[in-house]
C-alpha atoms as a PDB file:
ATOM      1  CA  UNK A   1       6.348  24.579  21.362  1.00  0.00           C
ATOM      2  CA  UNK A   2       7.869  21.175  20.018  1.00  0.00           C
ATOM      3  CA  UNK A   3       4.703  18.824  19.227  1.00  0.00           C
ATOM      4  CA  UNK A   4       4.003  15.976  21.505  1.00  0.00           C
ATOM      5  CA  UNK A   5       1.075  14.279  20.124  1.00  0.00           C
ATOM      6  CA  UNK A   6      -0.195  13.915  16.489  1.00  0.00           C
ATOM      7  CA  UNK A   7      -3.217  16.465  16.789  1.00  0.00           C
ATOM      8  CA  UNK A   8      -0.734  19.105  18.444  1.00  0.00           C
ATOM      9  CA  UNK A   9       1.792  18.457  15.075  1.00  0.00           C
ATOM     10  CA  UNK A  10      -1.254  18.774  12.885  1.00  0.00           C
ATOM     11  CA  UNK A  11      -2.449  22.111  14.455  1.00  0.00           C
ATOM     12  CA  UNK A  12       1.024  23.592  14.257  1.00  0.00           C
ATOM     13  CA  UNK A  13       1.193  22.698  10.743  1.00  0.00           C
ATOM     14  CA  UNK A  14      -1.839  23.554   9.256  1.00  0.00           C
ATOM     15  CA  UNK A  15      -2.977  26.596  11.296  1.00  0.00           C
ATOM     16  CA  UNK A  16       0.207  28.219  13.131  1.00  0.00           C
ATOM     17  CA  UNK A  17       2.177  28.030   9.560  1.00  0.00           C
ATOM     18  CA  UNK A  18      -0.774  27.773   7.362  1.00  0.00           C
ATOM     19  CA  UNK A  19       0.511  25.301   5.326  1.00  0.00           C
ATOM     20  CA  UNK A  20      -2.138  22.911   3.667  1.00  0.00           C
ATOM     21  CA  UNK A  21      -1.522  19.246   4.326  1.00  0.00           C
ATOM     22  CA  UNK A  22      -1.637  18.339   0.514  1.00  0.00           C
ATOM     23  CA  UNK A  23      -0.487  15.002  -0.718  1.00  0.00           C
ATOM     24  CA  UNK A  24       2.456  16.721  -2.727  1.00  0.00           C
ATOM     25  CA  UNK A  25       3.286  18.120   0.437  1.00  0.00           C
ATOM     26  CA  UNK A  26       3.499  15.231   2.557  1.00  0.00           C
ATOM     27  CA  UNK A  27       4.963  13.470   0.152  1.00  0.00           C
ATOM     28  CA  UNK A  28       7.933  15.830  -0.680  1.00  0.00           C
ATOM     29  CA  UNK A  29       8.705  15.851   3.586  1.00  0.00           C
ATOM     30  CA  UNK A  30       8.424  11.773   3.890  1.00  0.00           C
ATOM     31  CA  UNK A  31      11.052  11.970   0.879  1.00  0.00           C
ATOM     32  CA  UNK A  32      13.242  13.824   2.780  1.00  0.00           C
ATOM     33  CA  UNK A  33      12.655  12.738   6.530  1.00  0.00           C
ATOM     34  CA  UNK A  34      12.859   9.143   5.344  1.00  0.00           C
ATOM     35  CA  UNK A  35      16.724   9.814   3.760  1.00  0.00           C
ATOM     36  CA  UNK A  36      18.794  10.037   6.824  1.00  0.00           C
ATOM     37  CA  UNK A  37      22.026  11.416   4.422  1.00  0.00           C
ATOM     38  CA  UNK A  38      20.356  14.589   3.396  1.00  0.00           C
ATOM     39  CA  UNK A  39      21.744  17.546   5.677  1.00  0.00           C
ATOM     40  CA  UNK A  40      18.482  18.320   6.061  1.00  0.00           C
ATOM     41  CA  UNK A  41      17.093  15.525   7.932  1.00  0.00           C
ATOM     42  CA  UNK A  42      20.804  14.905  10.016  1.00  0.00           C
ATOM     43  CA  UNK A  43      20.414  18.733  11.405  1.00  0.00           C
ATOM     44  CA  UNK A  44      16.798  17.919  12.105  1.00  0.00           C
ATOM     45  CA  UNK A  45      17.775  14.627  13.884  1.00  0.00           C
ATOM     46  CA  UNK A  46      20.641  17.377  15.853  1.00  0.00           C
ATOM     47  CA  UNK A  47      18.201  19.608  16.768  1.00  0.00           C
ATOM     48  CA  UNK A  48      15.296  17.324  18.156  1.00  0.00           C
ATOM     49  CA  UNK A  49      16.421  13.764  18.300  1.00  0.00           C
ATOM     50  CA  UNK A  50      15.735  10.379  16.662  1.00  0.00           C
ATOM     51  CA  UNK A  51      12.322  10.098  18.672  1.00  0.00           C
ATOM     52  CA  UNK A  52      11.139  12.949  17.596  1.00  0.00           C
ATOM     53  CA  UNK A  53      12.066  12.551  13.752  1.00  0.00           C
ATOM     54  CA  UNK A  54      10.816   9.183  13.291  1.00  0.00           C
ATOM     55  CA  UNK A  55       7.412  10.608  15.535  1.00  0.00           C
ATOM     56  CA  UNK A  56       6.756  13.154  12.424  1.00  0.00           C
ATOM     57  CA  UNK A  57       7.664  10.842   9.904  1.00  0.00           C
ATOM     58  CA  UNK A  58       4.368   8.656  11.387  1.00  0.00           C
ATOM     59  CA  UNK A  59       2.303  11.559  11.310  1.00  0.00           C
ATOM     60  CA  UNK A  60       2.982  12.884   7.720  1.00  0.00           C
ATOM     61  CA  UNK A  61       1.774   8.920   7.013  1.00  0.00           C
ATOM     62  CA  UNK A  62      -1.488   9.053   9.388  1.00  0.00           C
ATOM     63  CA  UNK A  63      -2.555  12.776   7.644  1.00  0.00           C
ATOM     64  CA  UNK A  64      -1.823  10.464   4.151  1.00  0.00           C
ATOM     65  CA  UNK A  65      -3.527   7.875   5.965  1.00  0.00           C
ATOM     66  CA  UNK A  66      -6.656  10.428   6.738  1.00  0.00           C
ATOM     67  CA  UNK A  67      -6.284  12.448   3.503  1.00  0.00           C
ATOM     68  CA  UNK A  68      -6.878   9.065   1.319  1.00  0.00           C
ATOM     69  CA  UNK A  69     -10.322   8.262   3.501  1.00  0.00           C
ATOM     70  CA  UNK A  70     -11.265  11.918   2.889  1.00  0.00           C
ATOM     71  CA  UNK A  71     -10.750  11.759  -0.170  1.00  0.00           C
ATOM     72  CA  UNK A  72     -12.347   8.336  -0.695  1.00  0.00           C
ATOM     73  CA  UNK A  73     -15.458   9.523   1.211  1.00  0.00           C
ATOM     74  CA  UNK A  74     -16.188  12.683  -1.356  1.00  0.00           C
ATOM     75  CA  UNK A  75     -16.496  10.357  -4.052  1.00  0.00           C
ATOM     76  CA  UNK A  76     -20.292   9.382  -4.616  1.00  0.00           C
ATOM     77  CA  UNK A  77     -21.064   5.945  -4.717  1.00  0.00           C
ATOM     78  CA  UNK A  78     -21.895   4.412  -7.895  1.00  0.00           C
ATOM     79  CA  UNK A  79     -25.588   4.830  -8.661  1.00  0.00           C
ATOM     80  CA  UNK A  80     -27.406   1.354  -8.903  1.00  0.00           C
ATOM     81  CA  UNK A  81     -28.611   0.365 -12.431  1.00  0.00           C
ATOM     82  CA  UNK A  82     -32.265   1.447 -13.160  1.00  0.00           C
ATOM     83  CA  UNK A  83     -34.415  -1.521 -13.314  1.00  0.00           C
ATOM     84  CA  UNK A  84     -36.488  -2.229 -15.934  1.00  0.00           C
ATOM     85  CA  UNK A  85     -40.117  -3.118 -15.635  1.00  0.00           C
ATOM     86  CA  UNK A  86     -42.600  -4.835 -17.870  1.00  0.00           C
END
């Protein structure tokens, strides 16, 4: 099945091939999606169209869009300053 939506490309990716959406990861795809003269990308591009490359290039950037607020939301705030009495 060819994703339509964002949460179907997601779900293919990360639990039909088990592959971890890890910054490095996206990253390393974006690199290559984004250069339209690799032979990679223009048999891509073949195979499933313009639509549908520039659709995954926007979701590798919305899961680095999501992965940054995760990863923004483990980090504990900054404890306040104890006051000092007296």
């Amino acid at each position: 099945m060819i994703p339509r939506t964002y949460a179907q490309w997601r779900h293919c990716i990360t639990v039909e091939c088990g592959i971890p959406l890890s910054a490095d990861f996206i990253a390393q795809r974006l690199a290559v999606w984004r250069n339209p003269q690799l032979e990679e990308t223009q048999r891509f591009r073949r195979l499933y169209g313009d639509a549908h490359w520039q659709a995954v290039q926007r979701w590798f950037v919305q899961a680095a869009q999501e992965q940054k607020q995760e990863g923004a939301a483990a980090v504990p705030p900054l404890a306040a300053p104890a006051q000092q009495t007296g």
